[in-house]
PDB file of N, CA and C in Angstrom:
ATOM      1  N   UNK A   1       9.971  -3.885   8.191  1.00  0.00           N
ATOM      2  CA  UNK A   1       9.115  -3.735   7.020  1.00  0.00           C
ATOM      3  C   UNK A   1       9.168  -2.277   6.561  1.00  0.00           C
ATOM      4  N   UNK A   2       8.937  -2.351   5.107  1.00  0.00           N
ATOM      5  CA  UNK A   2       9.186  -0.611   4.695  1.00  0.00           C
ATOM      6  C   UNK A   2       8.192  -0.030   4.420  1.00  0.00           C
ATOM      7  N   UNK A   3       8.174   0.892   4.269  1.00  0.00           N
ATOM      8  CA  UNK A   3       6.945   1.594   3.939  1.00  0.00           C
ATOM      9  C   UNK A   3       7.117   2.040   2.479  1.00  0.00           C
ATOM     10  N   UNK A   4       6.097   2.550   1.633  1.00  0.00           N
ATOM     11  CA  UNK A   4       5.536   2.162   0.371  1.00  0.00           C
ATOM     12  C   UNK A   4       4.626   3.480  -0.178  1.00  0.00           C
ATOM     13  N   UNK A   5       5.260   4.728  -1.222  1.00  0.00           N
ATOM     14  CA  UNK A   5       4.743   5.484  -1.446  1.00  0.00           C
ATOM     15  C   UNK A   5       4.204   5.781  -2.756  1.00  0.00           C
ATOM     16  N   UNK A   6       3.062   5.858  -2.599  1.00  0.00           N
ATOM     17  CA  UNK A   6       2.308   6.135  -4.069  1.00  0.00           C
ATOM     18  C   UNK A   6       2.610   6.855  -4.695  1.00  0.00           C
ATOM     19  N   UNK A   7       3.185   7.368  -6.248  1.00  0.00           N
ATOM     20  CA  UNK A   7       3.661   8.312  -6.656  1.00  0.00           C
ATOM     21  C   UNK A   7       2.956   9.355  -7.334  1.00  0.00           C
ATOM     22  N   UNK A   8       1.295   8.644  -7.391  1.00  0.00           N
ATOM     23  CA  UNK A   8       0.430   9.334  -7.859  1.00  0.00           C
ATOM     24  C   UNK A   8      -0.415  10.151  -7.071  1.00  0.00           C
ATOM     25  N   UNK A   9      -0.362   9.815  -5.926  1.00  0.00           N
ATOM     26  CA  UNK A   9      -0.939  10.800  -4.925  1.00  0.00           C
ATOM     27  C   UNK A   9      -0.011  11.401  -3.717  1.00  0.00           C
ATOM     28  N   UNK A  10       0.750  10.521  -3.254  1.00  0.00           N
ATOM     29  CA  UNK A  10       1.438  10.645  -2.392  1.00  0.00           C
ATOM     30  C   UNK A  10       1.344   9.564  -0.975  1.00  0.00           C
ATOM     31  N   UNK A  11       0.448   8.732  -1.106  1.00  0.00           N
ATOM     32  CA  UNK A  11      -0.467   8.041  -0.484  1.00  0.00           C
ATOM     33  C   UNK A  11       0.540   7.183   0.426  1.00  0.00           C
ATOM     34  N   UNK A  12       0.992   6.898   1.721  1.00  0.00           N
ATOM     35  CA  UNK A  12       2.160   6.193   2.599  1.00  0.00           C
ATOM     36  C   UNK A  12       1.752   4.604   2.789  1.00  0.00           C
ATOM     37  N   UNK A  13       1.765   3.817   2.386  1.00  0.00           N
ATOM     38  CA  UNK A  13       1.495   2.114   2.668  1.00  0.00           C
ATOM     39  C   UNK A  13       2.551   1.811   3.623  1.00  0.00           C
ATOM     40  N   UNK A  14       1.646   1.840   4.898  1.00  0.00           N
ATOM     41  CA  UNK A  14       3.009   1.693   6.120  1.00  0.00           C
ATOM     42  C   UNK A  14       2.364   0.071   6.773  1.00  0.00           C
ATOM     43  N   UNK A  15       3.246  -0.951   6.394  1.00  0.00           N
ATOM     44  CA  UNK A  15       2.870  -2.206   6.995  1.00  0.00           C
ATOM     45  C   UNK A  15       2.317  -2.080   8.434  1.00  0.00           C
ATOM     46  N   UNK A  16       3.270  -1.429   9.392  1.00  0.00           N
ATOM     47  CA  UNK A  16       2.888  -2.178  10.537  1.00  0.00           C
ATOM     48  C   UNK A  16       0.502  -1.429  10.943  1.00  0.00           C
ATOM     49  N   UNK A  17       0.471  -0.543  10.184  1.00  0.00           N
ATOM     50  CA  UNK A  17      -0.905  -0.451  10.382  1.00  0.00           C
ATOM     51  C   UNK A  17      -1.861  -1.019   8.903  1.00  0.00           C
ATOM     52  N   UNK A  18      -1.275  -1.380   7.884  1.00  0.00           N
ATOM     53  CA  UNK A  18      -2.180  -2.053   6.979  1.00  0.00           C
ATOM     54  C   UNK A  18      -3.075  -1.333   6.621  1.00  0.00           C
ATOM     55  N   UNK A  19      -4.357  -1.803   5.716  1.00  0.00           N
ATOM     56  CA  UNK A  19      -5.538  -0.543   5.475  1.00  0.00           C
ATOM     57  C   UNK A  19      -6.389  -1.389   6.395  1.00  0.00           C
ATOM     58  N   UNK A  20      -7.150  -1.226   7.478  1.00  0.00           N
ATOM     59  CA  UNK A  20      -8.323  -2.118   8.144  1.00  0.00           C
ATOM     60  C   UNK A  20      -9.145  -2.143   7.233  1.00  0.00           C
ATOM     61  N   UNK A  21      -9.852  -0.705   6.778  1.00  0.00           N
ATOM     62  CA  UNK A  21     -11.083  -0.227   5.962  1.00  0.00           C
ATOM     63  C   UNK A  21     -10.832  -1.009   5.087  1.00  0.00           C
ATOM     64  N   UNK A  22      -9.906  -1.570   4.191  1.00  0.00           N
ATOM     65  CA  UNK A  22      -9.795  -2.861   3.084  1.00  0.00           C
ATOM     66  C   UNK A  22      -9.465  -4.401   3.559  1.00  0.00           C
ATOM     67  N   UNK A  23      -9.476  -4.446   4.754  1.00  0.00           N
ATOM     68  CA  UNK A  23      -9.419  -5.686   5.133  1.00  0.00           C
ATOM     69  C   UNK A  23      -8.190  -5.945   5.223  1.00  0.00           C
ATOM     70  N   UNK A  24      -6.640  -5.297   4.888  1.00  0.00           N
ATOM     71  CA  UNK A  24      -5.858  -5.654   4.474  1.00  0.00           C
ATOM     72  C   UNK A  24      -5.142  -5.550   6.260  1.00  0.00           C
ATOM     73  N   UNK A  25      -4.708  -6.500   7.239  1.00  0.00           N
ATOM     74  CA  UNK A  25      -4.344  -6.723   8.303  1.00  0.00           C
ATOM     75  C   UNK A  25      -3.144  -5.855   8.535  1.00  0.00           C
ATOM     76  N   UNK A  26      -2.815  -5.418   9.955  1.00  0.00           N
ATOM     77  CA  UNK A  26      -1.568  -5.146  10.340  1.00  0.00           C
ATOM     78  C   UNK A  26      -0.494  -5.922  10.396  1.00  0.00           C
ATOM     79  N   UNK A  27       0.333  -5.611   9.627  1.00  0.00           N
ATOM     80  CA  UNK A  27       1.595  -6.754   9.743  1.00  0.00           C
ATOM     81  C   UNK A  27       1.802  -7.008   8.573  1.00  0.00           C
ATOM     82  N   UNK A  28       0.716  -6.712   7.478  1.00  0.00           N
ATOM     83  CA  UNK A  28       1.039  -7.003   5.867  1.00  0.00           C
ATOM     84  C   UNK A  28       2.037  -6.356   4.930  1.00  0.00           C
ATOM     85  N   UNK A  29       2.694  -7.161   4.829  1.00  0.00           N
ATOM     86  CA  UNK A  29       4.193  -6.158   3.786  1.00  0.00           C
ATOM     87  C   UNK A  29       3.637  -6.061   2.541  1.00  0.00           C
ATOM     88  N   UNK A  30       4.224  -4.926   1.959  1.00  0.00           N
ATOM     89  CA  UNK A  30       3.785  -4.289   0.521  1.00  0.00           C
ATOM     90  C   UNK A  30       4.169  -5.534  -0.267  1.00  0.00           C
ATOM     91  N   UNK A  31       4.890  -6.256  -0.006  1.00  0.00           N
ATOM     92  CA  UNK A  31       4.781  -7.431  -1.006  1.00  0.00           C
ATOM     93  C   UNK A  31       3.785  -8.643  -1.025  1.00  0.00           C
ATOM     94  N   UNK A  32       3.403  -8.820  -0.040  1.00  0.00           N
ATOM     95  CA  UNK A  32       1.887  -9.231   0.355  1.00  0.00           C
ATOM     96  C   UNK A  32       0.938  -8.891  -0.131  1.00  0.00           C
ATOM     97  N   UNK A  33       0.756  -7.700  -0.356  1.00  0.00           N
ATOM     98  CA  UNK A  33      -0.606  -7.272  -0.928  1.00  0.00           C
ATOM     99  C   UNK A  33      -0.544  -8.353  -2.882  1.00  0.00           C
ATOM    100  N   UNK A  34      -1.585  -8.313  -2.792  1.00  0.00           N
ATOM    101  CA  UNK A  34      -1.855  -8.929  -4.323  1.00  0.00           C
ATOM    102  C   UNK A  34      -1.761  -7.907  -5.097  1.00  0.00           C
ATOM    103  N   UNK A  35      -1.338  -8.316  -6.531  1.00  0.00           N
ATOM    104  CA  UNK A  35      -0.873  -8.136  -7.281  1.00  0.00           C
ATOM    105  C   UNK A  35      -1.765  -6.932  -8.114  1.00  0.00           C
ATOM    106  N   UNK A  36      -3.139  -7.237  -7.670  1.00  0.00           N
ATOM    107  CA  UNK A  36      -3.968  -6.028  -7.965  1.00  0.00           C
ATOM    108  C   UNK A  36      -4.797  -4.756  -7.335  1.00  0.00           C
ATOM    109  N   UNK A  37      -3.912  -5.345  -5.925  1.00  0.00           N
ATOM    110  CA  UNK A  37      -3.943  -4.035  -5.077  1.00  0.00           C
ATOM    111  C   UNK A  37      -4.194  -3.132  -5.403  1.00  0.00           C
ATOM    112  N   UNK A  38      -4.862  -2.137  -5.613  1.00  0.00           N
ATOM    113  CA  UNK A  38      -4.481  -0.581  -5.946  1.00  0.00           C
ATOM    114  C   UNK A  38      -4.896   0.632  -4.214  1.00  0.00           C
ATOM    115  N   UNK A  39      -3.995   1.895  -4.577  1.00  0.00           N
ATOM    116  CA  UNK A  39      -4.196   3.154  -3.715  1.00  0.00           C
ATOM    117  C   UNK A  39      -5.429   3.053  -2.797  1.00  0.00           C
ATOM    118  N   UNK A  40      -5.708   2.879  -1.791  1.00  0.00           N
ATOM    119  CA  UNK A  40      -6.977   2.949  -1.227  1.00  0.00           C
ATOM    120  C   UNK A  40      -7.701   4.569  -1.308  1.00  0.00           C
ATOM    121  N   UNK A  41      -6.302   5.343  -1.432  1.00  0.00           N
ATOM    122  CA  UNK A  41      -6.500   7.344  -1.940  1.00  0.00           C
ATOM    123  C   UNK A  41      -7.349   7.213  -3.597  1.00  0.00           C
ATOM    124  N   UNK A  42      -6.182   6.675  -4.349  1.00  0.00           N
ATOM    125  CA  UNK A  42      -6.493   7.615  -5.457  1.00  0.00           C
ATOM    126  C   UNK A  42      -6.563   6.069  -6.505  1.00  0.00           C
ATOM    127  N   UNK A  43      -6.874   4.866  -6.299  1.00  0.00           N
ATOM    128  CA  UNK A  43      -6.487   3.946  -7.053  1.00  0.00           C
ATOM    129  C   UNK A  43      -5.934   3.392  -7.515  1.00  0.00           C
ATOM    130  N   UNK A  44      -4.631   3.841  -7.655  1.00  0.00           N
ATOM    131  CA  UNK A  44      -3.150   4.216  -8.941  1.00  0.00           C
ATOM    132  C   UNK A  44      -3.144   2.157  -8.596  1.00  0.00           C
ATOM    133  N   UNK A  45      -2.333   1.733  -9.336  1.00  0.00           N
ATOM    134  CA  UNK A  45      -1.725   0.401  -9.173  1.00  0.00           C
ATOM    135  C   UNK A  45      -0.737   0.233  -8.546  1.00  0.00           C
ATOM    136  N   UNK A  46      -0.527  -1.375  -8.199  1.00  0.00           N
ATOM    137  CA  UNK A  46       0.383  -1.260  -6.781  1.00  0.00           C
ATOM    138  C   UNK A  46       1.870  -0.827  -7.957  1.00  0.00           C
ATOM    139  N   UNK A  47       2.384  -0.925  -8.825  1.00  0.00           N
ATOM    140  CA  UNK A  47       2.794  -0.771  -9.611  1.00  0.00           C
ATOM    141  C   UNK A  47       3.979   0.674  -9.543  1.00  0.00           C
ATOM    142  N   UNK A  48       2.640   1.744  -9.183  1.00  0.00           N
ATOM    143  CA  UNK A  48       3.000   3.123  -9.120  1.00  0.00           C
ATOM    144  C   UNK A  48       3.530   3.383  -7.758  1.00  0.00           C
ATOM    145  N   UNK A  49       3.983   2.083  -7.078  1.00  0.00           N
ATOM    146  CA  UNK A  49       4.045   2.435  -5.468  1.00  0.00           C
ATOM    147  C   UNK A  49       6.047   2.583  -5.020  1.00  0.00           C
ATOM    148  N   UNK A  50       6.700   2.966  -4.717  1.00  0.00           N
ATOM    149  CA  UNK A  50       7.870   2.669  -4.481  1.00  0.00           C
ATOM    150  C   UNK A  50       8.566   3.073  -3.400  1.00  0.00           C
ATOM    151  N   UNK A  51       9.576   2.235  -2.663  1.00  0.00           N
ATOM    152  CA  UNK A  51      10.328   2.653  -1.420  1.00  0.00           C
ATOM    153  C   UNK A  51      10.355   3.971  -0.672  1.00  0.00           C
ATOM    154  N   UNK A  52       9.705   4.324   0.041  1.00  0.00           N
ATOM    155  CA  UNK A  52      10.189   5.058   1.250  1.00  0.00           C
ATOM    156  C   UNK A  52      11.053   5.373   1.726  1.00  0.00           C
TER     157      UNK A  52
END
């Protein structure tokens, strides 16, 4: 699984730890997350997020 960088903050979406604090489980791939995900940092949309 890859990891997933916000371009608006800098913010790292690394699957194998997920966000707990959002409920969002370990093991969840950035394509998993819904569609209206946003930054748990800075908000941005999953949108603004890209490859690692």
């Amino acid at each position: 699984m890859k990891k997933f960088k916000c371009c608006a903050c800098g913010y790292i979406y690394d699957p194998v730890v997920g966000v707990p604090e959002n409920n969002i489980a370990s093991g969840t791939s950035f394509e998993e997350l819904p569609n209206d995900w946003t930054c748990p940092i800075c908000n941005a949309p999953k949108s603004a997020f890209e490859k690692e």
